[in-house]
C-alpha atoms as a PDB file:
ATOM      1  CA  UNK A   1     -42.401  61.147 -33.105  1.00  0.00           C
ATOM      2  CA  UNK A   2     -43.228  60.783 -36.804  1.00  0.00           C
ATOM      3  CA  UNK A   3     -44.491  64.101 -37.045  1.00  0.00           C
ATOM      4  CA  UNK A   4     -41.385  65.490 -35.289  1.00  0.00           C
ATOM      5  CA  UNK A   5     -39.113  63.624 -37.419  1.00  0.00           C
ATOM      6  CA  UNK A   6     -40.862  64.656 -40.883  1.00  0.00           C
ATOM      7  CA  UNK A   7     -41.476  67.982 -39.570  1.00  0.00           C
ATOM      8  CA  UNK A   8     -37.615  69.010 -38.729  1.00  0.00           C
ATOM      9  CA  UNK A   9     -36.024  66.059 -40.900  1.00  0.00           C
ATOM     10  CA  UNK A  10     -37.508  64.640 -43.826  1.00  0.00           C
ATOM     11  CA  UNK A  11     -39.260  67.544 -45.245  1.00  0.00           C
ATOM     12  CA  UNK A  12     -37.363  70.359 -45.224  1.00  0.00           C
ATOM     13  CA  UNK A  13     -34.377  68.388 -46.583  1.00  0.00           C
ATOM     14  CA  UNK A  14     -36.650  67.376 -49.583  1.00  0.00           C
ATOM     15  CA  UNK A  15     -36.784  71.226 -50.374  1.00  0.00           C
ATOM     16  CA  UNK A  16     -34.362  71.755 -53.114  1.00  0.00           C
ATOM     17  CA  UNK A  17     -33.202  75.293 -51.405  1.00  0.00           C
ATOM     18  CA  UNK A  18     -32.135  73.185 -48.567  1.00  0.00           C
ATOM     19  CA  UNK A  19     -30.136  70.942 -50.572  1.00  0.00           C
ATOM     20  CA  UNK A  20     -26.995  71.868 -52.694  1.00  0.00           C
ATOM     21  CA  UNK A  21     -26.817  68.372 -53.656  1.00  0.00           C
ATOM     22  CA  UNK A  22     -29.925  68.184 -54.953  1.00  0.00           C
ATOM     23  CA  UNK A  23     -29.714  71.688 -56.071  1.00  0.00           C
ATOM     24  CA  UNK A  24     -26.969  70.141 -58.683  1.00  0.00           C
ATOM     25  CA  UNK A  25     -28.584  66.967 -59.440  1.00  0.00           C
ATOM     26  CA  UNK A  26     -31.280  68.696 -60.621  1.00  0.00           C
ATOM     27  CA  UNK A  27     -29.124  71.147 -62.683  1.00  0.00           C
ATOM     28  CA  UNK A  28     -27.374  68.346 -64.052  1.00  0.00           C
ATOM     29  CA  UNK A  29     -30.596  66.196 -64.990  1.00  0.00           C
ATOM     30  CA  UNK A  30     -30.587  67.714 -68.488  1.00  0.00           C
ATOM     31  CA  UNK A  31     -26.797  66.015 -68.868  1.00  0.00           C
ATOM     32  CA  UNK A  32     -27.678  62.293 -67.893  1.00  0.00           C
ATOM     33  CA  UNK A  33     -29.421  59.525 -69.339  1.00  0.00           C
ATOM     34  CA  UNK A  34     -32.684  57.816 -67.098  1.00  0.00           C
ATOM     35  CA  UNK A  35     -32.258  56.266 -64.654  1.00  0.00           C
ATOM     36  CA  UNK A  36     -29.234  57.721 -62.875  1.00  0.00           C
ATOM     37  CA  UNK A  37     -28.638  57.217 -59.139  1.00  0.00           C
ATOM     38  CA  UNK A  38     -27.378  60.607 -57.189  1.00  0.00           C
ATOM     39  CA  UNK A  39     -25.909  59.587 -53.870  1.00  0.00           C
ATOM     40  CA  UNK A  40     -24.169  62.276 -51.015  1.00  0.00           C
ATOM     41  CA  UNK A  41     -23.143  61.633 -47.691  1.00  0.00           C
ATOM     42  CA  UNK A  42     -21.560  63.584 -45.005  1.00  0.00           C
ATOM     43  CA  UNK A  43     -18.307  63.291 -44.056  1.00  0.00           C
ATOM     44  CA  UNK A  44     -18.536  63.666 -40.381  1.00  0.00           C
ATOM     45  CA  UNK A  45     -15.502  64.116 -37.857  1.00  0.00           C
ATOM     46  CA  UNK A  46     -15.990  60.813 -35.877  1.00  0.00           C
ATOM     47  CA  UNK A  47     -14.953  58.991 -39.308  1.00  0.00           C
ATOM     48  CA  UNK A  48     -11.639  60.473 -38.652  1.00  0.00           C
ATOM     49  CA  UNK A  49     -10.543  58.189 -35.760  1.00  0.00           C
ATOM     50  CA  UNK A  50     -11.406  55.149 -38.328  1.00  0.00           C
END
């Protein structure tokens, strides 16, 4: 199960080409100050009946 989960889950997401987020927190390194916190979320349709 760990190997699954890394395998299809943790590492491919790490990849920056599999990330625009990260794509554009890495861009924008160069603009903020250490230590800066990026956070992203999904917004996913069963938040809508919340």
């Amino acid at each position: 199960m760990a190997t699954l989960n890394f395998t299809l889950y943790i590492y491919p997401y790490s990849r920056p080409e599999a990330s625009p987020p990260l794509q554009v927190a890495l861009h924008a390194r160069s603009l903020w100050r250490d230590p800066v916190t990026v956070y992203f979320a999904e917004f996913t349709c069963d938040n809508w009946w919340m």
